[in-house]
C-alpha atoms as a PDB file:
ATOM      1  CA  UNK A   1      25.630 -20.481  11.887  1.00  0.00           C
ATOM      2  CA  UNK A   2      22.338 -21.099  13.740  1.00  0.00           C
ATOM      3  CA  UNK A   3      22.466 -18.079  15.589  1.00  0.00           C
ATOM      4  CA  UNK A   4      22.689 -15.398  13.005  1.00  0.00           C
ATOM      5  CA  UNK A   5      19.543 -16.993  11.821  1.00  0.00           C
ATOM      6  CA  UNK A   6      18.125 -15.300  14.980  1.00  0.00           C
ATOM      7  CA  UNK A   7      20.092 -11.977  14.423  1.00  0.00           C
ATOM      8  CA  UNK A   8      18.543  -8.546  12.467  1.00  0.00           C
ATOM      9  CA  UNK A   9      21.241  -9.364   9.975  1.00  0.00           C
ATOM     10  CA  UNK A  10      20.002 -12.817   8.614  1.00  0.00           C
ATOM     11  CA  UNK A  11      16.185 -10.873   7.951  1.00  0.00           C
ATOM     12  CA  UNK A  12      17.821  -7.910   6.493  1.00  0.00           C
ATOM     13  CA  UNK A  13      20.309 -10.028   4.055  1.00  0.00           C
ATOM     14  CA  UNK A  14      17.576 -12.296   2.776  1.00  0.00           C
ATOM     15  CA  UNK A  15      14.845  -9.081   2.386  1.00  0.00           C
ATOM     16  CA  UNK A  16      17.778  -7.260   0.507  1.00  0.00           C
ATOM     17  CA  UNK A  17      19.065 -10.261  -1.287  1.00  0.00           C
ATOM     18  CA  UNK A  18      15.515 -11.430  -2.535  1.00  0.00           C
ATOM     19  CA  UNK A  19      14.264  -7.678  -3.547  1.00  0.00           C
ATOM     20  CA  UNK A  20      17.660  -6.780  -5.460  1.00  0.00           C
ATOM     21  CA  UNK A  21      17.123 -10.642  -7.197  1.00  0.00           C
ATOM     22  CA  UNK A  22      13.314  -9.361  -7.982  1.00  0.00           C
ATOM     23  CA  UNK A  23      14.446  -6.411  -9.689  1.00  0.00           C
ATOM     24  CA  UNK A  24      16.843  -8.326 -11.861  1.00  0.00           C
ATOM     25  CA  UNK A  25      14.170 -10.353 -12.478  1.00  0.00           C
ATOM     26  CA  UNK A  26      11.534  -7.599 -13.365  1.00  0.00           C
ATOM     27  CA  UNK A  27      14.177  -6.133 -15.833  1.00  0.00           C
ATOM     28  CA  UNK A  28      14.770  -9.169 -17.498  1.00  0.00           C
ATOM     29  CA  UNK A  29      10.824  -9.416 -18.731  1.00  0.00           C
ATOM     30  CA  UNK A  30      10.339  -5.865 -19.382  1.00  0.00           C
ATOM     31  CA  UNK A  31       8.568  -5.130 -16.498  1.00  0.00           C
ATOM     32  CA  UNK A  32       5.501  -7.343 -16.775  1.00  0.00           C
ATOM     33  CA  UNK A  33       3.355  -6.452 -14.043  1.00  0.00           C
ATOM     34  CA  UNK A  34       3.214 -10.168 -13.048  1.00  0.00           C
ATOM     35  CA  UNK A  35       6.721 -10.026 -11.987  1.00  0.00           C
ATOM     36  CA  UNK A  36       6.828  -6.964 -10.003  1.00  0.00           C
ATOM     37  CA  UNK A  37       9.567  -7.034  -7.359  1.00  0.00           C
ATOM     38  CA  UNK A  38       7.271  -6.592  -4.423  1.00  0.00           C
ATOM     39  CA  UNK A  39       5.725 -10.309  -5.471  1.00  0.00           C
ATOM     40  CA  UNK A  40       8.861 -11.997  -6.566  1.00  0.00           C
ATOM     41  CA  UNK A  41      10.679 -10.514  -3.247  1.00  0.00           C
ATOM     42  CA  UNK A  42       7.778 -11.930  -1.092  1.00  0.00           C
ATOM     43  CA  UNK A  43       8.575 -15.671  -2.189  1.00  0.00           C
ATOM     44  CA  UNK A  44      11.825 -16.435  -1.222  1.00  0.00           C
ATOM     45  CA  UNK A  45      11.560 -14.886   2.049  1.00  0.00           C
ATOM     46  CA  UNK A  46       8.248 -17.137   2.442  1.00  0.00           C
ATOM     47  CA  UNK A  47      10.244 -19.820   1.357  1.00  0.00           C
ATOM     48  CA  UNK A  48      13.116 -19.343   3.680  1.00  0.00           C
ATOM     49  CA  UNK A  49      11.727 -18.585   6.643  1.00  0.00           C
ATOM     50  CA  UNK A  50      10.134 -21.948   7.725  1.00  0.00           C
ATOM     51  CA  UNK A  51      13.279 -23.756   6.551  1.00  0.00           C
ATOM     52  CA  UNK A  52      15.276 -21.780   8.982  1.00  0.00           C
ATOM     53  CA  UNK A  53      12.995 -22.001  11.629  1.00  0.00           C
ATOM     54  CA  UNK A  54      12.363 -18.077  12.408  1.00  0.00           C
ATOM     55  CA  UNK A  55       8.782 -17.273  12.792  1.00  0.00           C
ATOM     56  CA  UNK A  56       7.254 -14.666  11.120  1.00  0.00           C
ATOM     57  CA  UNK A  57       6.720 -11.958  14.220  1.00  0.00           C
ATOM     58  CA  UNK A  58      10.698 -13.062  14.445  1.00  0.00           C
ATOM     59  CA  UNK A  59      11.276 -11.751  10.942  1.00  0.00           C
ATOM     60  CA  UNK A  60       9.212  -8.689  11.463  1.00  0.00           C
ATOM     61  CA  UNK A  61      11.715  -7.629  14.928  1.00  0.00           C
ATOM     62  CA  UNK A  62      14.878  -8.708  12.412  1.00  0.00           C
ATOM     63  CA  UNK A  63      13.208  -5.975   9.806  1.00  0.00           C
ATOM     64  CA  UNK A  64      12.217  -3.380  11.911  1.00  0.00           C
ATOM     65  CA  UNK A  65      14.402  -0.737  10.718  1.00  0.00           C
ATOM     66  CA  UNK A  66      13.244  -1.508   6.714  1.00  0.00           C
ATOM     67  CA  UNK A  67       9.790  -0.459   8.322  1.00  0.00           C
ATOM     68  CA  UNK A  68      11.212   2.287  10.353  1.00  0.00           C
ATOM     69  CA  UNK A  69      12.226   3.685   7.005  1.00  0.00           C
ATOM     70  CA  UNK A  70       8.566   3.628   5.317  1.00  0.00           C
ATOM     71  CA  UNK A  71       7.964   6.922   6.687  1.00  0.00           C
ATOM     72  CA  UNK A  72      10.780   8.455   5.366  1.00  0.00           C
ATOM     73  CA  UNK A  73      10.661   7.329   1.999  1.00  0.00           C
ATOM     74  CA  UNK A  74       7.349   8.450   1.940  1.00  0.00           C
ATOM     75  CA  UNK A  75       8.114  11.772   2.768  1.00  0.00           C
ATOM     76  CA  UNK A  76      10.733  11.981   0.018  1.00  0.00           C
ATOM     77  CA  UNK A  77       7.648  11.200  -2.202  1.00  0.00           C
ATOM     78  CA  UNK A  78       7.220  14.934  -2.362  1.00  0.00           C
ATOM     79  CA  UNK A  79      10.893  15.784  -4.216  1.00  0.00           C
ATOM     80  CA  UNK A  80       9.110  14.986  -7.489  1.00  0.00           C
ATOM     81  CA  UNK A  81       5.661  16.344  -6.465  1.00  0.00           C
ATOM     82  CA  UNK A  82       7.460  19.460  -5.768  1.00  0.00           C
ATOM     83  CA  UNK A  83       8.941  19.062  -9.786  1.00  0.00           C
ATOM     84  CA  UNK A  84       5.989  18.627 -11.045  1.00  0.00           C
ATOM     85  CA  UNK A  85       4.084  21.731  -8.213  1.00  0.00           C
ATOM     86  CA  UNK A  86       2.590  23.646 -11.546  1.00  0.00           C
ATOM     87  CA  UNK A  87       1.214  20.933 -12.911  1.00  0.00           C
ATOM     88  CA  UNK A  88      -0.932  20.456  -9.942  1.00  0.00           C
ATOM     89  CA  UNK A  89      -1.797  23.618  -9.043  1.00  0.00           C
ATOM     90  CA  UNK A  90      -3.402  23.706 -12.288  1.00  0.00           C
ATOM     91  CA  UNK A  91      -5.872  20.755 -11.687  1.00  0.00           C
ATOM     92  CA  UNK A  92      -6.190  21.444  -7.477  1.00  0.00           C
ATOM     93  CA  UNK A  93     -10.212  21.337  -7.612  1.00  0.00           C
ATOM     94  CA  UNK A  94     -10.185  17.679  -9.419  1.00  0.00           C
ATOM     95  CA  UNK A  95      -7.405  16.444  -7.399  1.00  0.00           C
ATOM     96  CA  UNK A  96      -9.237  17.669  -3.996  1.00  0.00           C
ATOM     97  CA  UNK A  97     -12.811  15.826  -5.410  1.00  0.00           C
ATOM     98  CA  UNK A  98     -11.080  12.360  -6.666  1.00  0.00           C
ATOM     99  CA  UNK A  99      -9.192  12.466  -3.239  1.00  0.00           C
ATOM    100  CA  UNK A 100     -12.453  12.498  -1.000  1.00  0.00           C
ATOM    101  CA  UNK A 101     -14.650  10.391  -3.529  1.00  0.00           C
ATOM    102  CA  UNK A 102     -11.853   7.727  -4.213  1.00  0.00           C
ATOM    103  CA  UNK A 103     -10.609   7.528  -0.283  1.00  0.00           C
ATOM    104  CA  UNK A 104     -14.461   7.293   1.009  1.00  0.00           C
ATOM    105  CA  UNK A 105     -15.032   4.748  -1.743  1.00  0.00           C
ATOM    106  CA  UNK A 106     -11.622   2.657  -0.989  1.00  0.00           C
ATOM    107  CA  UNK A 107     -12.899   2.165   2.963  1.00  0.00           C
ATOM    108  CA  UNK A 108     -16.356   1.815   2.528  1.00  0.00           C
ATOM    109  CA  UNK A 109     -16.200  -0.298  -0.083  1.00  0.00           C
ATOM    110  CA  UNK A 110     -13.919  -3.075   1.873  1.00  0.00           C
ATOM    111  CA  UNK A 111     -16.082  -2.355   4.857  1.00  0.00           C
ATOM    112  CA  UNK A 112     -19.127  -2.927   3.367  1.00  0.00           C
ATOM    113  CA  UNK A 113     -18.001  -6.062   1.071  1.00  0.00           C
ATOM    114  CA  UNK A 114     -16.371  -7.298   4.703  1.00  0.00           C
ATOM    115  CA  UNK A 115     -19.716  -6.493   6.541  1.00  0.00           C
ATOM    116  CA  UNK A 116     -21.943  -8.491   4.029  1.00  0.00           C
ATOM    117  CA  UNK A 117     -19.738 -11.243   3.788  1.00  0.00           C
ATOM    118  CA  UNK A 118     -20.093 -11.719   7.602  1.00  0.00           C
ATOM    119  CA  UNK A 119     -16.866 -10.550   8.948  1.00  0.00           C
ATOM    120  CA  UNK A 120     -16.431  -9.495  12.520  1.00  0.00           C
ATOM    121  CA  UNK A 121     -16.235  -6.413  13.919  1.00  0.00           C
ATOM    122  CA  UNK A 122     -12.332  -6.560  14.257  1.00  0.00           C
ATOM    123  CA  UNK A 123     -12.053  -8.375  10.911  1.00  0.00           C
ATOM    124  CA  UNK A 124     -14.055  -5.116   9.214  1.00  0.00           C
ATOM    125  CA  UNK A 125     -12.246  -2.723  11.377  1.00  0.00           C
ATOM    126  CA  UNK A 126      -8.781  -4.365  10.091  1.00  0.00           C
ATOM    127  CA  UNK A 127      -9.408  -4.293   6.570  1.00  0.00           C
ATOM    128  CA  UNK A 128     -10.514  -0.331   6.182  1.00  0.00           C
ATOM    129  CA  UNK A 129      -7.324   1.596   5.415  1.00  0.00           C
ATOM    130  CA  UNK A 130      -6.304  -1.141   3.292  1.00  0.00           C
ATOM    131  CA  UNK A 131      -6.339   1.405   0.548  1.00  0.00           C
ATOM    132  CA  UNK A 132      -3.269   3.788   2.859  1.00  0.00           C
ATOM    133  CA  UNK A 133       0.297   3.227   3.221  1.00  0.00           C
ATOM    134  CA  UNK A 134       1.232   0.925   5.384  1.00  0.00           C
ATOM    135  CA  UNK A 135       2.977   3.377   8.280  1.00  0.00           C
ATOM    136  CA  UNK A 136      -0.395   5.312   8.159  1.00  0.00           C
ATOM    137  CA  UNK A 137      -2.465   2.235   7.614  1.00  0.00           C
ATOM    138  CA  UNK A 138      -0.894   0.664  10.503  1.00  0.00           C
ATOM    139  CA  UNK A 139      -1.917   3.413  13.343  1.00  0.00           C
ATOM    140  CA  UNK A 140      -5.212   4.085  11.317  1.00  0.00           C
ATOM    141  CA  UNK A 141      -6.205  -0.498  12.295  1.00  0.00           C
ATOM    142  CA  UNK A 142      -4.968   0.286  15.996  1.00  0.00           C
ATOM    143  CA  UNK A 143      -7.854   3.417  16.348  1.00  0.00           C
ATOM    144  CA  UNK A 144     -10.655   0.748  15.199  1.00  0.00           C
ATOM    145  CA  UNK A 145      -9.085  -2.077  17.303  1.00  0.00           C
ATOM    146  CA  UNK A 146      -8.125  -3.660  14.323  1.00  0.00           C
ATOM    147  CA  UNK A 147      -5.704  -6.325  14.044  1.00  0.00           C
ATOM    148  CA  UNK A 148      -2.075  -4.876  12.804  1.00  0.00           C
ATOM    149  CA  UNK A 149      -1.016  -7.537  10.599  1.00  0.00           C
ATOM    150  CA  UNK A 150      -4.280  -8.633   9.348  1.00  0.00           C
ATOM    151  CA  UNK A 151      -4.320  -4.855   8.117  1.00  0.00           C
ATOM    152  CA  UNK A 152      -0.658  -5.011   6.943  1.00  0.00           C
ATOM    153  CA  UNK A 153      -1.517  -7.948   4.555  1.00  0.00           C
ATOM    154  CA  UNK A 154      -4.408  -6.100   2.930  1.00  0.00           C
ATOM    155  CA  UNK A 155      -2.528  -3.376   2.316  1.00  0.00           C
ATOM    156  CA  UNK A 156       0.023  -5.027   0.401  1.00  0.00           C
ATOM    157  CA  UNK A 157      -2.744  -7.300  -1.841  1.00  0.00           C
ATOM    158  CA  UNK A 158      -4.291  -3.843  -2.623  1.00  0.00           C
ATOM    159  CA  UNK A 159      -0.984  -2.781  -3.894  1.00  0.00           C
ATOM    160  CA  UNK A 160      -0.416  -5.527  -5.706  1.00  0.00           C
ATOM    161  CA  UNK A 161      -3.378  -6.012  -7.539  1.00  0.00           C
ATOM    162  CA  UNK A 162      -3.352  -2.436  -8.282  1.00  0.00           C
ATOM    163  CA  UNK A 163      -0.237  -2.789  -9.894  1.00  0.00           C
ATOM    164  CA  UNK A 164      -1.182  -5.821 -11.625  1.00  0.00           C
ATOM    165  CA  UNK A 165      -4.264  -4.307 -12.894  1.00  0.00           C
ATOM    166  CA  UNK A 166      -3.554  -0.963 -13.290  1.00  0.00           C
ATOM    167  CA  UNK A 167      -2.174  -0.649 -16.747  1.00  0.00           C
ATOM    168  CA  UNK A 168      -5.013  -3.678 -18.265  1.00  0.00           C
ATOM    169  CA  UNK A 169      -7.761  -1.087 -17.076  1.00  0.00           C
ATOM    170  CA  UNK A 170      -5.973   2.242 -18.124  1.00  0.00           C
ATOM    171  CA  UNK A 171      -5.113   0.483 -21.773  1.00  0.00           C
ATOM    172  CA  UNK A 172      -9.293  -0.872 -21.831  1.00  0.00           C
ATOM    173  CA  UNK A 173     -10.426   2.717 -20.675  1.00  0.00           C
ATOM    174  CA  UNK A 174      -7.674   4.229 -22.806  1.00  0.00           C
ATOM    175  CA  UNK A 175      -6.292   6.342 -20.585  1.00  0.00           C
ATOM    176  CA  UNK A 176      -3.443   8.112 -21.611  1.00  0.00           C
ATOM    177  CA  UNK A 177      -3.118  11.047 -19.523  1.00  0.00           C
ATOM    178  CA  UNK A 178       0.290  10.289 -17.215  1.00  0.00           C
ATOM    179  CA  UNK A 179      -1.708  12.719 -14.103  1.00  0.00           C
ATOM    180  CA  UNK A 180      -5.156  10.522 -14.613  1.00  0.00           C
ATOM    181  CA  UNK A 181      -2.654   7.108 -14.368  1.00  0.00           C
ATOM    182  CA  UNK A 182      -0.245   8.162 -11.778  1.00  0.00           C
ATOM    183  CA  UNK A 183      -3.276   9.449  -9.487  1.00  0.00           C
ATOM    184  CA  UNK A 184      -5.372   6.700  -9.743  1.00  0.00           C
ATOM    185  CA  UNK A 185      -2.526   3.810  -8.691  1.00  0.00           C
ATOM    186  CA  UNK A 186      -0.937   6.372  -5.625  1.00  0.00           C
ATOM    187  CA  UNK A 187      -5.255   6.205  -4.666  1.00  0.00           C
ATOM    188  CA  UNK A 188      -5.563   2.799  -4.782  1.00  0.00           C
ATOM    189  CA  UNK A 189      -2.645   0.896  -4.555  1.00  0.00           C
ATOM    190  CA  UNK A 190      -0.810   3.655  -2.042  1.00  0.00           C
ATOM    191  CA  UNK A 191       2.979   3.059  -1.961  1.00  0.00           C
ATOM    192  CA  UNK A 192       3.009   0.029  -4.789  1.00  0.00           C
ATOM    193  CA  UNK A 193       1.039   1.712  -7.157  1.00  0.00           C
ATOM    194  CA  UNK A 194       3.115   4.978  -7.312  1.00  0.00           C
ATOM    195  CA  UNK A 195       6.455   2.944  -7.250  1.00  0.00           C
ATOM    196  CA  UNK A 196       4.394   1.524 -10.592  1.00  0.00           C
ATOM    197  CA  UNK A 197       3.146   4.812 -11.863  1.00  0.00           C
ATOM    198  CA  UNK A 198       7.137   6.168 -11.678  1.00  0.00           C
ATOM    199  CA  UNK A 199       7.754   3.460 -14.697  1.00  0.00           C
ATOM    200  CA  UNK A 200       4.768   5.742 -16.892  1.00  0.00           C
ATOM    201  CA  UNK A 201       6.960   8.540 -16.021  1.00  0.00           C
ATOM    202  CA  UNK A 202       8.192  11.386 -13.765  1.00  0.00           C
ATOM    203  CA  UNK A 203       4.480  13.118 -13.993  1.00  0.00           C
ATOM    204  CA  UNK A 204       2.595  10.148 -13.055  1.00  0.00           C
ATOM    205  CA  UNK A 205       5.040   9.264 -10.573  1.00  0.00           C
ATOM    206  CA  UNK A 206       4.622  12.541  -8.991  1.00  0.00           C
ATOM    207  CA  UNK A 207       0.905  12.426  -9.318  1.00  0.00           C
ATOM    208  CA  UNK A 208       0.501   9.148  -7.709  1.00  0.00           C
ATOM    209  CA  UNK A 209       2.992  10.508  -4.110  1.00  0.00           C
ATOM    210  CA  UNK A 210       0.112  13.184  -4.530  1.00  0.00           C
ATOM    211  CA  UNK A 211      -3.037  11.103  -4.294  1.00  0.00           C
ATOM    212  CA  UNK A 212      -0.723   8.248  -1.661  1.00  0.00           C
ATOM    213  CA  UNK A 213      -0.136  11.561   0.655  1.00  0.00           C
ATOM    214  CA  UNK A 214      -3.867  12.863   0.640  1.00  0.00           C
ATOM    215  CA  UNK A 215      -5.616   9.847   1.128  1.00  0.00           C
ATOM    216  CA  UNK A 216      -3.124   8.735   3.619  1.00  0.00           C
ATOM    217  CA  UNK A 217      -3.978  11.820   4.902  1.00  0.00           C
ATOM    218  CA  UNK A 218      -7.868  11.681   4.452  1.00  0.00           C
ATOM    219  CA  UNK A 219      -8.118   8.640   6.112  1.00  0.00           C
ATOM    220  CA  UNK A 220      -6.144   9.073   9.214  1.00  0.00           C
ATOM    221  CA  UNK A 221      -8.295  12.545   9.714  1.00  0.00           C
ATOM    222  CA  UNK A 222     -11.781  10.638   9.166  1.00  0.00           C
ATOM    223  CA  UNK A 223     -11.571   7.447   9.496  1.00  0.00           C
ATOM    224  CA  UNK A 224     -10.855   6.832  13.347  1.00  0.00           C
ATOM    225  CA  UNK A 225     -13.453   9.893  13.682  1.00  0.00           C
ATOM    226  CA  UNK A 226     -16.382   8.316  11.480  1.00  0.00           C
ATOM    227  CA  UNK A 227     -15.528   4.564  13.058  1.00  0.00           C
ATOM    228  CA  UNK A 228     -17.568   4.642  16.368  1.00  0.00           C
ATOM    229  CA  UNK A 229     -20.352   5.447  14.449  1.00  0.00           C
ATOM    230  CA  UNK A 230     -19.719   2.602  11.300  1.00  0.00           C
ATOM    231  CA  UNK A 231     -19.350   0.377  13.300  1.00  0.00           C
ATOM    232  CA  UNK A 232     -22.298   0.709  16.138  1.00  0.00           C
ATOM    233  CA  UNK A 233     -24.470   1.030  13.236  1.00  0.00           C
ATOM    234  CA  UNK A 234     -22.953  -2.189  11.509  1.00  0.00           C
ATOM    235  CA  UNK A 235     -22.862  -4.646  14.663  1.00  0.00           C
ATOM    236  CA  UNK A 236     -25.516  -2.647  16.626  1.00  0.00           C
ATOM    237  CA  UNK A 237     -27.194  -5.687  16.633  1.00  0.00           C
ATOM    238  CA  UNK A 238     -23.994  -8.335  17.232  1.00  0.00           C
END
């Protein structure tokens, strides 16, 4: 028994086990944001792992081919954006503005906020594409010698406050418009927030893979670009 602990199949059975228990879960109170599957998942396998002695960087090798598959299920994000193709082409201009406003703000918000509260250099550098999927996010930390699972972590908190958040802010705003919702959580809250946005419907689902893709996109373009420069003018003086 010891020794499938230390085989891919004990970290793929208890990921499997405690997401497909989550989503009972999350059906069971209606969806409250405060059970979302991605948190309820996450605590059993926290739980678990100590008690059967496999270290985390353990788990992660076990696991490997759940994050192998990130890419591809990110790619099959565009089925529905494809479904919904003439209600984007419509808005284009808006969706291209929000994309480079709301990615620059996403990064140099954390950055700055990171910066002021004394992080290091590797720290600030780590935390950046926190706002990107984690496949992208992940090669994005490793071009400003970031650290890989710092960045993973902050990736998934951004989700998940985005998803907790999300619908509190649209409902105080009153924002009804499925395109304005479903962009706004794929911007913000990348691969979380659109799994969210698919519960407001097919539109916003399709409008959040939108905004996930570009500023995935965005930020991979700019981001290792504009870094040198952030970052000899934030710790110039280090």
């Amino acid at each position: 028994m010891s020794g499938l602990l230390h085989t891919p199949l004990f970290g793929l059975l208890l990921t499997l086990a405690s997401y497909r228990v989550a989503l009972l879960i999350y059906g069971k109170v209606n969806n409250l944001p405060l059970f979302h599957p991605f948190i309820v998942a996450a605590i059993p396998v926290i739980v678990v792992l100590p008690l059967a002695g496999v270290s985390y960087s353990e788990y992660r090798q076990q696991t490997e081919v759940l994050s192998f598959l990130l890419g591809p299920a990110t790619v099959a994000l565009a089925w529905p954006l494809y479904r919904q193709l003439h209600t984007v082409r419509s808005v284009w201009k808006p969706v291209i503005a929000t994309t480079v406003i709301g990615a620059a703000l996403a990064a140099g918000i954390s950055v700055g906020l990171a910066w002021w509260l004394g992080a290091p250099e590797q720290v600030v550098g780590s935390l950046a594409p926190k706002s990107i999927t984690t496949p992208i996010a992940v090669e994005v930390a490793k071009s400003t010698d970031g650290l890989v699972s710092l960045t993973a972590g902050a990736v998934a908190i951004t989700g998940i406050v985005g998803a907790l958040l999300g619908g509190l802010i649209f409902r105080l705003l009153r924002v009804h418009d499925d395109r304005i919702r479903g962009f706004a959580l794929g911007l913000v809250a990348h691969a979380i927030g659109t799994a969210r946005a698919f519960e407001y419907g097919e539109k916003a689902g399709a409008f959040a893979s939108l905004a996930l893709g570009l500023t995935g996109l965005l930020t991979a373009l700019a981001l290792p670009w504009l870094w040198p420069w952030v970052s000899q003018w934030l710790f110039a003086g280090g």
